[in-house]
Protein backbone atom coordinates (compact mmCIF):
# COMPACT_ATOMS: atom_id res chain seq x y z
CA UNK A 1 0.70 -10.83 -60.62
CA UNK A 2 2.64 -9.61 -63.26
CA UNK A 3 5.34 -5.78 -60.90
CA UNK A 4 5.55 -4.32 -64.67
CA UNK A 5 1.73 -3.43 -64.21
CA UNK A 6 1.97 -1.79 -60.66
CA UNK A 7 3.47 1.42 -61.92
CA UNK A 8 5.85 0.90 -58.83
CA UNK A 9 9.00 3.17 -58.48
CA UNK A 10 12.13 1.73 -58.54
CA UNK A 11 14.31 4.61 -56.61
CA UNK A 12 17.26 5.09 -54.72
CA UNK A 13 15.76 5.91 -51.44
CA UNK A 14 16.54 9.28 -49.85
CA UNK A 15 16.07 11.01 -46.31
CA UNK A 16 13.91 8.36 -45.11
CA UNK A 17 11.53 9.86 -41.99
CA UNK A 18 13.99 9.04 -39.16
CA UNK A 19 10.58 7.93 -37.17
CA UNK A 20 8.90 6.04 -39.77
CA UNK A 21 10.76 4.55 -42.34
CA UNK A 22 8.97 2.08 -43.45
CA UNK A 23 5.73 3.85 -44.43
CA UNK A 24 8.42 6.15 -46.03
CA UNK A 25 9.68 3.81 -48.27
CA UNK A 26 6.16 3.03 -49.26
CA UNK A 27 5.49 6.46 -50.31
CA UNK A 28 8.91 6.83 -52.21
CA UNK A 29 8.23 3.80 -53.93
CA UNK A 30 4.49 4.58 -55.00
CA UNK A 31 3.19 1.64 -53.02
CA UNK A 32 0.87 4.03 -50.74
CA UNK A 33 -0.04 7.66 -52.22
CA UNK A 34 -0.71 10.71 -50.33
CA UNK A 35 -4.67 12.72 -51.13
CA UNK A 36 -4.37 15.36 -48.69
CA UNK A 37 -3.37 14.87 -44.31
CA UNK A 38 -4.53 11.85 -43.57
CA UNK A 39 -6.12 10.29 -46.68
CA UNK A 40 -4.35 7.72 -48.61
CA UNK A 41 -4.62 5.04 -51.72
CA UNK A 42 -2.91 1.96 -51.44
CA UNK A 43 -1.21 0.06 -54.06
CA UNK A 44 -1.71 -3.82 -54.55
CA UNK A 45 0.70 -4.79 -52.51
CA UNK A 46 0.05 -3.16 -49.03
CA UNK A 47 -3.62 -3.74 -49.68
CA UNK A 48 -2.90 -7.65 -49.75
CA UNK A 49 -1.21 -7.25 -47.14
CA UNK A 50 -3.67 -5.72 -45.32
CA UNK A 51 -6.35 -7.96 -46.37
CA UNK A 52 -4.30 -10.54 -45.10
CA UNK A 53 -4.38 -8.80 -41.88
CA UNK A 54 -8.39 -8.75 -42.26
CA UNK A 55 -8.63 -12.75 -43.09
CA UNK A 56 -6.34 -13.24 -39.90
CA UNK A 57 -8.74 -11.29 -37.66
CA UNK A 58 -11.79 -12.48 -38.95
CA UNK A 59 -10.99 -15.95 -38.70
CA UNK A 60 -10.04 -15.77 -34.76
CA UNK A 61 -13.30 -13.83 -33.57
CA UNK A 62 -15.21 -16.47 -36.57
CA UNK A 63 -14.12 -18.98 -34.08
CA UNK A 64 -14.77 -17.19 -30.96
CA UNK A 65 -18.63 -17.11 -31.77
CA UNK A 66 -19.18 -13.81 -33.52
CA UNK A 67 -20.78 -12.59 -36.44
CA UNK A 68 -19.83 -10.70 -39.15
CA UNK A 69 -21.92 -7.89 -40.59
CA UNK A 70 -22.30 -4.77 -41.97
CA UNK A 71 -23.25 -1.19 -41.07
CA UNK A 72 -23.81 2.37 -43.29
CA UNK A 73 -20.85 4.37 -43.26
CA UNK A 74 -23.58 6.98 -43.48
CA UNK A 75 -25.31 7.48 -40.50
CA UNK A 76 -28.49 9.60 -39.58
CA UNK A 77 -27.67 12.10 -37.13
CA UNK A 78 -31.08 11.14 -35.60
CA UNK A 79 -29.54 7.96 -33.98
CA UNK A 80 -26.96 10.18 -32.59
CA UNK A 81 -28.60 12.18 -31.36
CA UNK A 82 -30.82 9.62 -29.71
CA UNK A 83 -27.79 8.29 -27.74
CA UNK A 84 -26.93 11.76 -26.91
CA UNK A 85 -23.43 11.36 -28.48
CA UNK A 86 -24.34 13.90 -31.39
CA UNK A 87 -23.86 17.38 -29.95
CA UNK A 88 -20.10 16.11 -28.34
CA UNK A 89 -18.82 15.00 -31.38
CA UNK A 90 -19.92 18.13 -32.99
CA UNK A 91 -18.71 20.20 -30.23
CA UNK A 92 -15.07 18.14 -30.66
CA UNK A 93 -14.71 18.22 -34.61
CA UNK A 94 -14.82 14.98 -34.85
CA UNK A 95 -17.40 13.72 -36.84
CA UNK A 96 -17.79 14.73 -40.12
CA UNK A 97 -21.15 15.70 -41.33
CA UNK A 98 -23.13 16.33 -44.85
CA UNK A 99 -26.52 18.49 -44.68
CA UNK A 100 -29.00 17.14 -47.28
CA UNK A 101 -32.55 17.52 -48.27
CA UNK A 102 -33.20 14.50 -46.81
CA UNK A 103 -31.45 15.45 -43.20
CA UNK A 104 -28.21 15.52 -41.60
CA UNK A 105 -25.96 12.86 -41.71
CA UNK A 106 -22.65 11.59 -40.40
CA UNK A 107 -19.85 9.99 -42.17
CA UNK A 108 -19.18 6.93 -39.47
CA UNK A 109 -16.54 7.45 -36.86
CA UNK A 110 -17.46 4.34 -34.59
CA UNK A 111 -20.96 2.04 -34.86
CA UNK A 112 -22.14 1.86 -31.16
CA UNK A 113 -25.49 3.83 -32.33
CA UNK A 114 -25.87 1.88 -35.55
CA UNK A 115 -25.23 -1.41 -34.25
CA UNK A 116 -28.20 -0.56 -31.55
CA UNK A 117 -30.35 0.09 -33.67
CA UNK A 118 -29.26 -3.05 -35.51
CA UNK A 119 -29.99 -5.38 -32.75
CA UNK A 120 -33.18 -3.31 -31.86
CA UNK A 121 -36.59 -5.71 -32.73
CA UNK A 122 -33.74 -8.04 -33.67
CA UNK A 123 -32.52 -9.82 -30.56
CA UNK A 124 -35.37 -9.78 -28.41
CA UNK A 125 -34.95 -12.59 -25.94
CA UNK A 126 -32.86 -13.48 -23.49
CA UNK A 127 -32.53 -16.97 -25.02
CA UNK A 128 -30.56 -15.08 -27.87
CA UNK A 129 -27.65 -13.91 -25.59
CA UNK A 130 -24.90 -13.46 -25.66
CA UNK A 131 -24.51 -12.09 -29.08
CA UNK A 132 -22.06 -10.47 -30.83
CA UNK A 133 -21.43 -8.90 -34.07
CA UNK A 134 -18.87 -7.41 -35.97
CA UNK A 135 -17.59 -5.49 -39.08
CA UNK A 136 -14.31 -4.72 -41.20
CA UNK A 137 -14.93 -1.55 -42.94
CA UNK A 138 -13.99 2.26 -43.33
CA UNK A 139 -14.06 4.61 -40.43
CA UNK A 140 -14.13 8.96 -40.44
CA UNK A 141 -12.58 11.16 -38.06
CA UNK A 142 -11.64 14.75 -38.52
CA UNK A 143 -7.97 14.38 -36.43
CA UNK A 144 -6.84 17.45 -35.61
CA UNK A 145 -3.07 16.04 -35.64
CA UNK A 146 -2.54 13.67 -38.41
CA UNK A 147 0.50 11.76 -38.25
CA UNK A 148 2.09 8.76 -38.95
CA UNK A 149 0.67 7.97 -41.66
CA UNK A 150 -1.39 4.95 -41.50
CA UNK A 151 -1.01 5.52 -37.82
CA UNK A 152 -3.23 7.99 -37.61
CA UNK A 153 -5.48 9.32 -40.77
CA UNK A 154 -8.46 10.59 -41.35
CA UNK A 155 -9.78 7.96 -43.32
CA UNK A 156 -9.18 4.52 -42.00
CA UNK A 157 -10.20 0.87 -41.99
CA UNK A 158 -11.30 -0.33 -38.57
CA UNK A 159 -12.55 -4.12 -36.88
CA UNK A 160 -15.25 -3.00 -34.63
CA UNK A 161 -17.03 -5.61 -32.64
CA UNK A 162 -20.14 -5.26 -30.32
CA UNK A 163 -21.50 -7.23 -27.83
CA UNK A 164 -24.96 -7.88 -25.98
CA UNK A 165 -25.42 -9.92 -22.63
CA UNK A 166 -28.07 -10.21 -20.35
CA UNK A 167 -26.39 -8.87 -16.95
CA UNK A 168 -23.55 -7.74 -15.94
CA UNK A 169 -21.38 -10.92 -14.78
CA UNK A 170 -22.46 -12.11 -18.14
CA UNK A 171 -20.91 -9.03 -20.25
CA UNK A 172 -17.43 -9.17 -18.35
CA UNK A 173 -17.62 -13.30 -19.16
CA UNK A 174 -18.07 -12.02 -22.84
CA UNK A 175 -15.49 -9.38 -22.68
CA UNK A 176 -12.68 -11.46 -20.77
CA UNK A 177 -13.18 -13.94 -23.88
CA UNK A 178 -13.04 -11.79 -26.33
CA UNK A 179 -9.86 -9.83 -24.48
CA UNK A 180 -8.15 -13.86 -24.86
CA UNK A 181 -9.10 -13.75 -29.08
CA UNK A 182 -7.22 -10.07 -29.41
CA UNK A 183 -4.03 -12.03 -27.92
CA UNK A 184 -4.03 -15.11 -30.11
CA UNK A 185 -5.32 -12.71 -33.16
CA UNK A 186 -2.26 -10.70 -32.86
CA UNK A 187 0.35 -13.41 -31.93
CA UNK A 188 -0.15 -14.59 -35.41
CA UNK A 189 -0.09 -11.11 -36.60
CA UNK A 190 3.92 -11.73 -35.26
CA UNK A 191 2.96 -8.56 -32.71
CA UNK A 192 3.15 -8.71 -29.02
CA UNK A 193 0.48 -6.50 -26.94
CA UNK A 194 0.04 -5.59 -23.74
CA UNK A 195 -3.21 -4.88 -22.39
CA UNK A 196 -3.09 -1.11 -20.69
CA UNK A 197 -5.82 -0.19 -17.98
CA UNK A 198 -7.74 3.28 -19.76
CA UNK A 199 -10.02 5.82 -19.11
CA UNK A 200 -13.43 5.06 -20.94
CA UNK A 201 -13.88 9.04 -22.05
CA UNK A 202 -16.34 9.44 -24.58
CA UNK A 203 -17.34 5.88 -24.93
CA UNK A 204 -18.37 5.70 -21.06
CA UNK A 205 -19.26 2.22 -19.66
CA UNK A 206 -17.82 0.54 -16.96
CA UNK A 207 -14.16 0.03 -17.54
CA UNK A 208 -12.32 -0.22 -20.58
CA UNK A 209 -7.89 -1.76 -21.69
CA UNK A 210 -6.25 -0.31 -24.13
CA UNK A 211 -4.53 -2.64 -26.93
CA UNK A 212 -0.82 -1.29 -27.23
CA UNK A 213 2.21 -3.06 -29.09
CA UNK A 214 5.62 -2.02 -27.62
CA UNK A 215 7.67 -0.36 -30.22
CA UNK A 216 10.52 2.14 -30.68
CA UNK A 217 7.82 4.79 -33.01
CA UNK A 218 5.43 4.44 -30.05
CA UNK A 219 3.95 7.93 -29.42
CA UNK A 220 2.53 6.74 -25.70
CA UNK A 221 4.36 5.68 -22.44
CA UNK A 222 3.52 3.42 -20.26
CA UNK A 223 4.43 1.53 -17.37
CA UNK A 224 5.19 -2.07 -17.92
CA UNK A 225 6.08 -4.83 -15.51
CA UNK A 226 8.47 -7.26 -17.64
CA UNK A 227 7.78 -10.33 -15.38
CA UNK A 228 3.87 -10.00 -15.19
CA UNK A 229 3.89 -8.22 -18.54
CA UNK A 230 1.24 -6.04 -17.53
CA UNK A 231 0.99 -2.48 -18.51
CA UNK A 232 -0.55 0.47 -17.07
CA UNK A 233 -0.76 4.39 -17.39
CA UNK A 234 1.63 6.55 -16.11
CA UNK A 235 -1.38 8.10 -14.48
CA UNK A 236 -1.97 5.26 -11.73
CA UNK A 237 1.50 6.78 -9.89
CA UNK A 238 -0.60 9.57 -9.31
CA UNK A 239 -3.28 7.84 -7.52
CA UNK A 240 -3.63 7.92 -3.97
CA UNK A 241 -2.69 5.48 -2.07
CA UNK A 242 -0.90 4.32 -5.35
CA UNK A 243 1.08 1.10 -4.10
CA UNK A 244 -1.63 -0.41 -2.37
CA UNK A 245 -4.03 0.20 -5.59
CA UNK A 246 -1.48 -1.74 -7.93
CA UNK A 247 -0.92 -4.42 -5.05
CA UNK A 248 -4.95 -5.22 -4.69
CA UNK A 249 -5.86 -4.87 -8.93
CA UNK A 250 -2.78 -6.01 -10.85
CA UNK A 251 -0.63 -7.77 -7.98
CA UNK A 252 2.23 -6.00 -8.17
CA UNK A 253 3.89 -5.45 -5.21
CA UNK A 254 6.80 -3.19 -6.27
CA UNK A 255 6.55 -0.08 -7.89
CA UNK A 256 10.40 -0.26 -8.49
CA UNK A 257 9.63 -2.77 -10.79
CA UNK A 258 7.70 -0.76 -13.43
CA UNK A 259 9.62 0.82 -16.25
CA UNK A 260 8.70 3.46 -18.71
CA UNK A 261 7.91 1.96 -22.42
CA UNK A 262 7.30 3.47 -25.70
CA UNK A 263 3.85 2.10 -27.25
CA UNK A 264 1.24 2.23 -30.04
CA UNK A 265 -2.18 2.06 -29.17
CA UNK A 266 -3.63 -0.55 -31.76
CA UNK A 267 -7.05 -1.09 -30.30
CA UNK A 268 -9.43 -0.62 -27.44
CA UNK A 269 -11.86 -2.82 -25.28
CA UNK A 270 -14.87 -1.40 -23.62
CA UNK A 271 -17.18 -2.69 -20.90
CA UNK A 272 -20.21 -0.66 -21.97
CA UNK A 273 -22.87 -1.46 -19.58
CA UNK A 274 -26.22 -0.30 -20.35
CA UNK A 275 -24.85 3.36 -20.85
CA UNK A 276 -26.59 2.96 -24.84
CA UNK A 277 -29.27 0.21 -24.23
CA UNK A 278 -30.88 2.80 -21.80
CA UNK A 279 -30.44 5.94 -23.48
CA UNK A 280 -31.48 4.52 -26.55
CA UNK A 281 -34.61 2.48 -25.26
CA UNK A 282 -33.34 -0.82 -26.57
CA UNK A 283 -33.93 -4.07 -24.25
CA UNK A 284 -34.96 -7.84 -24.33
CA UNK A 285 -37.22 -10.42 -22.08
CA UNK A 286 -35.82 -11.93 -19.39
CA UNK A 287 -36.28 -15.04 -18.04
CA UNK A 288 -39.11 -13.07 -15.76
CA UNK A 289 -40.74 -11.88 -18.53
CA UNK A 290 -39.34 -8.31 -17.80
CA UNK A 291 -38.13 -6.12 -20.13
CA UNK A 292 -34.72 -5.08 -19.13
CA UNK A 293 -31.53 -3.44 -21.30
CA UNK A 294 -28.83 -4.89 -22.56
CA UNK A 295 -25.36 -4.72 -21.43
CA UNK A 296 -22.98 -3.77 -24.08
CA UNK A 297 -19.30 -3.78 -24.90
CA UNK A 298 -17.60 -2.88 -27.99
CA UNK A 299 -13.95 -3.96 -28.96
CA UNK A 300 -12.09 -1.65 -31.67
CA UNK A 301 -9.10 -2.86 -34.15
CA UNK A 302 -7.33 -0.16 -35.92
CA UNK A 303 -6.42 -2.12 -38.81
CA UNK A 304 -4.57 0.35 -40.96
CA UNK A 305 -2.39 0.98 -37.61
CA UNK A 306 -1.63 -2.74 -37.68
CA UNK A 307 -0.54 -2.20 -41.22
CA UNK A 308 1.76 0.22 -40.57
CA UNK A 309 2.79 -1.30 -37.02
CA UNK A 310 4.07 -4.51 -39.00
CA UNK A 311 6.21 -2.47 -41.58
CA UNK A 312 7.73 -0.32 -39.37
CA UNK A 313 8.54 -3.42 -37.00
CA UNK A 314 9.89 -5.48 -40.24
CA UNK A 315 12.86 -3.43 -41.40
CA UNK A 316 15.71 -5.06 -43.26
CA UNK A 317 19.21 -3.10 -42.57
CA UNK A 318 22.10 -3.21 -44.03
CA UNK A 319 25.17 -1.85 -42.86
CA UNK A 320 23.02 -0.05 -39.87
CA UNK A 321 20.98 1.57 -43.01
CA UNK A 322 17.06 0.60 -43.91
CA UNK A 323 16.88 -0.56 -47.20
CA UNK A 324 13.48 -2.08 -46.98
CA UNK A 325 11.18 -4.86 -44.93
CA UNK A 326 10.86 -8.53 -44.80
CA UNK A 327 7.31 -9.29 -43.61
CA UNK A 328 5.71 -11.75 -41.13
CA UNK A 329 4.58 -15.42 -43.23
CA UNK A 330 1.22 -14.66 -42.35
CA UNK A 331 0.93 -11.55 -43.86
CA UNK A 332 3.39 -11.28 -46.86
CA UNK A 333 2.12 -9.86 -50.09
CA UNK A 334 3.39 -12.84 -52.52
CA UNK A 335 4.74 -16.04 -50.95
CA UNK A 336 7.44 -15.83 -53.82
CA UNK A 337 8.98 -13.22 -55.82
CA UNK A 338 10.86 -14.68 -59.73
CA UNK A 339 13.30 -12.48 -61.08
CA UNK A 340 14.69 -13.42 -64.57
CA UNK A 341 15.71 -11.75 -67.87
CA UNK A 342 14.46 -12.63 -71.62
CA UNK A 343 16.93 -15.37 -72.44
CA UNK A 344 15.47 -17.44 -69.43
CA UNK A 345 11.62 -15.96 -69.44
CA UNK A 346 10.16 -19.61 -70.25
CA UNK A 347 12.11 -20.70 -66.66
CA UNK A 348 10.08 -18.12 -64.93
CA UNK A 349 6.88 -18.31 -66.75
CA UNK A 350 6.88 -22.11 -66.29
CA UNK A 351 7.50 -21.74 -62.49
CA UNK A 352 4.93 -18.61 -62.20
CA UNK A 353 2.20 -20.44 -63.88
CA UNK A 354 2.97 -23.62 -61.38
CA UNK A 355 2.35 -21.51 -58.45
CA UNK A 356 -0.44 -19.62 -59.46
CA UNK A 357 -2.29 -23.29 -60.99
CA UNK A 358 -1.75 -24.22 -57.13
CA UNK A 359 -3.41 -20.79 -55.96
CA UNK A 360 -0.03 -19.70 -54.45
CA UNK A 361 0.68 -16.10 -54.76
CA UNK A 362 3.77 -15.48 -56.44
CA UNK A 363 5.06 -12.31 -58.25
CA UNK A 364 7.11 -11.68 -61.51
CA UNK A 365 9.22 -9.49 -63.01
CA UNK A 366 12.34 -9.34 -65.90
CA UNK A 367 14.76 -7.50 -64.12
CA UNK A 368 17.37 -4.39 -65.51
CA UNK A 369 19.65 -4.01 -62.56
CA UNK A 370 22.76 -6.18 -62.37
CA UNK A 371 24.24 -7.41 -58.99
CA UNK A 372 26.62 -10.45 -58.13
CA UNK A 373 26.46 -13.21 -55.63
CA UNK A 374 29.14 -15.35 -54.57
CA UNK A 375 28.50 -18.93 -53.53
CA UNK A 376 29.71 -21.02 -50.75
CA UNK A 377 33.06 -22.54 -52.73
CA UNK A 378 33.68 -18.18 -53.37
CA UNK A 379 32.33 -18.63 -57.02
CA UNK A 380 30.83 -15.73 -58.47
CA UNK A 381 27.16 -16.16 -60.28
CA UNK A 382 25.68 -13.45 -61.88
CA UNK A 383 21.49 -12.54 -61.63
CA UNK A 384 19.67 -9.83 -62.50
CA UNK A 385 17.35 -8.19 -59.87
CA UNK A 386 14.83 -5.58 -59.20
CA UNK A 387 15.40 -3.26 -56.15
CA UNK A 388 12.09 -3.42 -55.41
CA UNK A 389 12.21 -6.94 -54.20
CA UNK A 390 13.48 -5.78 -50.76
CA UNK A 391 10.67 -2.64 -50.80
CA UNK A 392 7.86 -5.28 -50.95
CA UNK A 393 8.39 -7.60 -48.24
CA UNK A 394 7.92 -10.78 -50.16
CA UNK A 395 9.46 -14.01 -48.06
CA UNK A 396 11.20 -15.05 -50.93
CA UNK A 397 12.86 -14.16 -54.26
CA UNK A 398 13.80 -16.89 -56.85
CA UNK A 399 16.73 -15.57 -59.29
CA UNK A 400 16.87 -17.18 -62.39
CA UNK A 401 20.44 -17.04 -63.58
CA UNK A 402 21.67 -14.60 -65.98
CA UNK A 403 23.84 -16.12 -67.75
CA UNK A 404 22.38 -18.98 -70.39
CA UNK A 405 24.46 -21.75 -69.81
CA UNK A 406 23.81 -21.40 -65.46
CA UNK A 407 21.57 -23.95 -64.38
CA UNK A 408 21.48 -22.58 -60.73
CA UNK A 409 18.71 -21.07 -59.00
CA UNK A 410 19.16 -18.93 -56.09
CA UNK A 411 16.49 -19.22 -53.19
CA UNK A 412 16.89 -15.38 -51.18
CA UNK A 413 14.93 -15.46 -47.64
CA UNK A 414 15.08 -12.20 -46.99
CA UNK A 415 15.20 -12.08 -43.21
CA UNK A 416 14.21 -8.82 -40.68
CA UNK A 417 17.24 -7.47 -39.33
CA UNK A 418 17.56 -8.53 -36.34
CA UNK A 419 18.61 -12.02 -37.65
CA UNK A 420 21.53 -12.80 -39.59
CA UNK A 421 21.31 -12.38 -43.39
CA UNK A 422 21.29 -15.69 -45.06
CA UNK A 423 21.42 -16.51 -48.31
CA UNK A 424 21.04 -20.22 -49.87
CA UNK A 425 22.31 -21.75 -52.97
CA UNK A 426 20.10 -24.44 -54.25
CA UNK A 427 22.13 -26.25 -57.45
CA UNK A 428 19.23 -27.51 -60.01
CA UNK A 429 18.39 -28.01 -63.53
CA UNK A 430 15.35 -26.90 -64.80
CA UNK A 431 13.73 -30.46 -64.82
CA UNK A 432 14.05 -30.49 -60.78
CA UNK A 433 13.38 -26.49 -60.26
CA UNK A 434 9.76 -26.75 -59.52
CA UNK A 435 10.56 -29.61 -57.14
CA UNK A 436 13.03 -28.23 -54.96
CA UNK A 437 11.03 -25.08 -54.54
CA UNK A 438 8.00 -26.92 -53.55
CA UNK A 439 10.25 -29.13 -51.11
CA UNK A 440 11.14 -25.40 -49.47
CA UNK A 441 7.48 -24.63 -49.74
CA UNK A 442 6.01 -27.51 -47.97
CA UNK A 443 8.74 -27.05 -44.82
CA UNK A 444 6.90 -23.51 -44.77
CA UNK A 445 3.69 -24.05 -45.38
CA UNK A 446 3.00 -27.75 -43.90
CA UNK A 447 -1.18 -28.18 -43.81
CA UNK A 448 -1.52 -25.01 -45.98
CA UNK A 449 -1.56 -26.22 -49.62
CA UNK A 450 -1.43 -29.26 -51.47
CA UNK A 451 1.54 -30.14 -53.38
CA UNK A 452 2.08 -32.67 -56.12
């Protein structure tokens, strides 16, 4: 990918959002673009990020038996309205709905209706179950307060998963597994989350967690127990008989112990129960030959939240002032960023077209902006660089000297900032460029590619 095409903004940023910098700096720079409150278009590079986010999720609940698949974003309001959901939603401003002269329908807000129908005539035995099935995909809520921004839009892209067991002990077997595949989804995401007891409120069911990641932009508190790590609502204080409630559910046997923490909700787990199956007249044969419903739970992913969650947690400082993010391996845009000028353009095109040949995402550009590094002996070398390299969150820049007769190359890991900045100095010659990079590369990236 060639930045010159992006139509990217390179700015001196200005009166970043004290709360949100980040997503602030992608707005400055162009990277994300503003429709109206709550509706945005992303630019190439948060949407690879973000798809990288996707391929990351999918591939952990691939593994933990479910299926991927696909449901309208249009909906009848019929099915609504044959789970009884339709009047609520109305009643709330939540969903938003198109008359037509076909009927009424309903731009998606969540799939629990679809997905019933879905599985309706579909799963019919009891020799099918458990089951569960899932989708990536766009999601429509009319927010009253949208803030933020990816945090909380109108339009956003959400992981919604649903499951369908025979009986009860069965469902809470399928949601306790699918609870353990949120945790190792999102400790490669480079987040940690703490799973907070909730209220099940519209969705109803049997119980349901809350999926929140500790932060300093978090616009919930909670109570959180550092040595069990478990979280809870500030609520449960209020309870009666409040000690002996946390002693019997979550084993704590100190209140003194729990301290208020900011949080971001980042996705929610439901215990359903046959609260749709029933209303909706959907069920299966039993081993009895009885027709019986299913027991549901559905497991939400907001996964433009996670976008934004990772930005604003990845912020490069400099002299206690954000000047842009360094992103998680997992999830970085380009694996390498090549800055160079004209007189060494066949350097970088050599090296670009190397890493793309191996199906490595890189990134170039011919810088205009002049800075100077000084080496370890206190030599100063002279590059040309973008300022956007530090907006993007690539995990590293390659500098291709300025100056003709400079054979060195400069490897930049651009670090977050709580870890010291470090900067190394890798003396080669063309001939040997490629192979020192891919000697980095393969400490990084061990199983990942295959290097000649």
């Amino acid at each position: 990918m060639r930045i010159s095409k992006m139509g990217m903004k390179n700015v001196k940023l200005s009166n970043l959002d004290e709360m949100y910098p980040a997503q602030d700096i992608l707005m400055q720079t162009n990277q994300i673009k503003q429709y109206g409150s709550g509706v945005y278009a992303y630019d190439n590079i948060p949407l690879k990020v973000q798809d990288n986010i996707e391929e990351i999720i999918k591939k952990h609940f691939n593994k933990a038996d479910c299926i991927e698949v696909q449901m309208p974003l249009i909906q009848q309001a019929d099915i609504w309205k044959r789970s009884g959901r339709y009047d609520k939603y109305l009643e709330d401003g939540v969903t938003m709905i198109t008359e037509t002269d076909k009927g009424t329908y309903c731009l998606a807000p969540t799939a629990e209706e679809a997905i019933t129908v879905f599985v309706e005539n579909r799963i019919t035995s009891h020799k099918q179950l458990p089951a569960a099935f899932y989708q990536i995909g766009p999601k429509f809520r009319n927010e009253i307060r949208n803030r933020g921004y990816l945090l909380r839009g109108r339009e956003f892209l959400m992981f919604d998963l649903y499951s369908f067991d025979k009986d009860e002990q069965s469902m809470m077997e399928t949601y306790n597994r699918i609870r353990e595949t949120y945790f190792k989804t999102f400790a490669e995401l480079g987040i940690d989350i703490v799973a907070v007891a909730a209220d099940n409120g519209s969705m109803g069911g049997k119980n349901s967690e809350e999926i929140m990641a500790l932060s300093r932009i978090g616009e919930d508190t909670i109570l959180f127990d550092e040595e069990t790590k478990q979280g809870l609502n500030v609520e449960v204080l209020e309870k009666e008989n409040a000690e002996q409630y946390l002693a019997d559910q979550y084993n704590i046997s100190d209140v003194k112990k729990l301290s208020e923490r900011k949080a971001v909700e980042l996705g929610h787990i439901f215990a359903l129960g046959t609260k749709y199956t029933e209303t909706m007249g959907v069920s299966f044969i039993d081993a009895e030959n009885n027709s019986k419903p299913f027991y549901m739970g559905c497991y939400g992913i907001g996964v433009s939240r996670v976008l934004g969650i990772i930005y604003e947690n990845n912020v490069i400082k400099e002299n206690d002032k954000i000047v842009g993010f360094s992103l998680p391996l997992a999830v970085t845009p380009y694996y390498l960023y090549i800055i160079s000028t004209d007189k060494k353009a066949d350097v970088a095109e050599n090296l670009y077209n190397e890493f793309e040949n191996k199906n490595i995402d890189d990134i170039e550009e011919e810088a205009e902006n002049y800075i100077t590094l000084t080496d370890d002996e206190g030599q100063d070398i002279s590059f040309e660089i973008i300022g956007t390299a530090d907006y993007e969150g690539h995990t590293y820049a390659v500098m291709i000297p300025f100056d003709e007769e400079d054979d060195e190359v400069v490897i930049l890991e651009m670090i977050p900032a709580d870890e010291p900045d470090q900067v190394e100095f890798l003396s080669v010659d063309d001939d040997v460029l490629l192979g020192e990079i891919f000697e980095e590369f393969k400490k990084n990236y061990s199983g990942e590619y295959e290097f000649e």
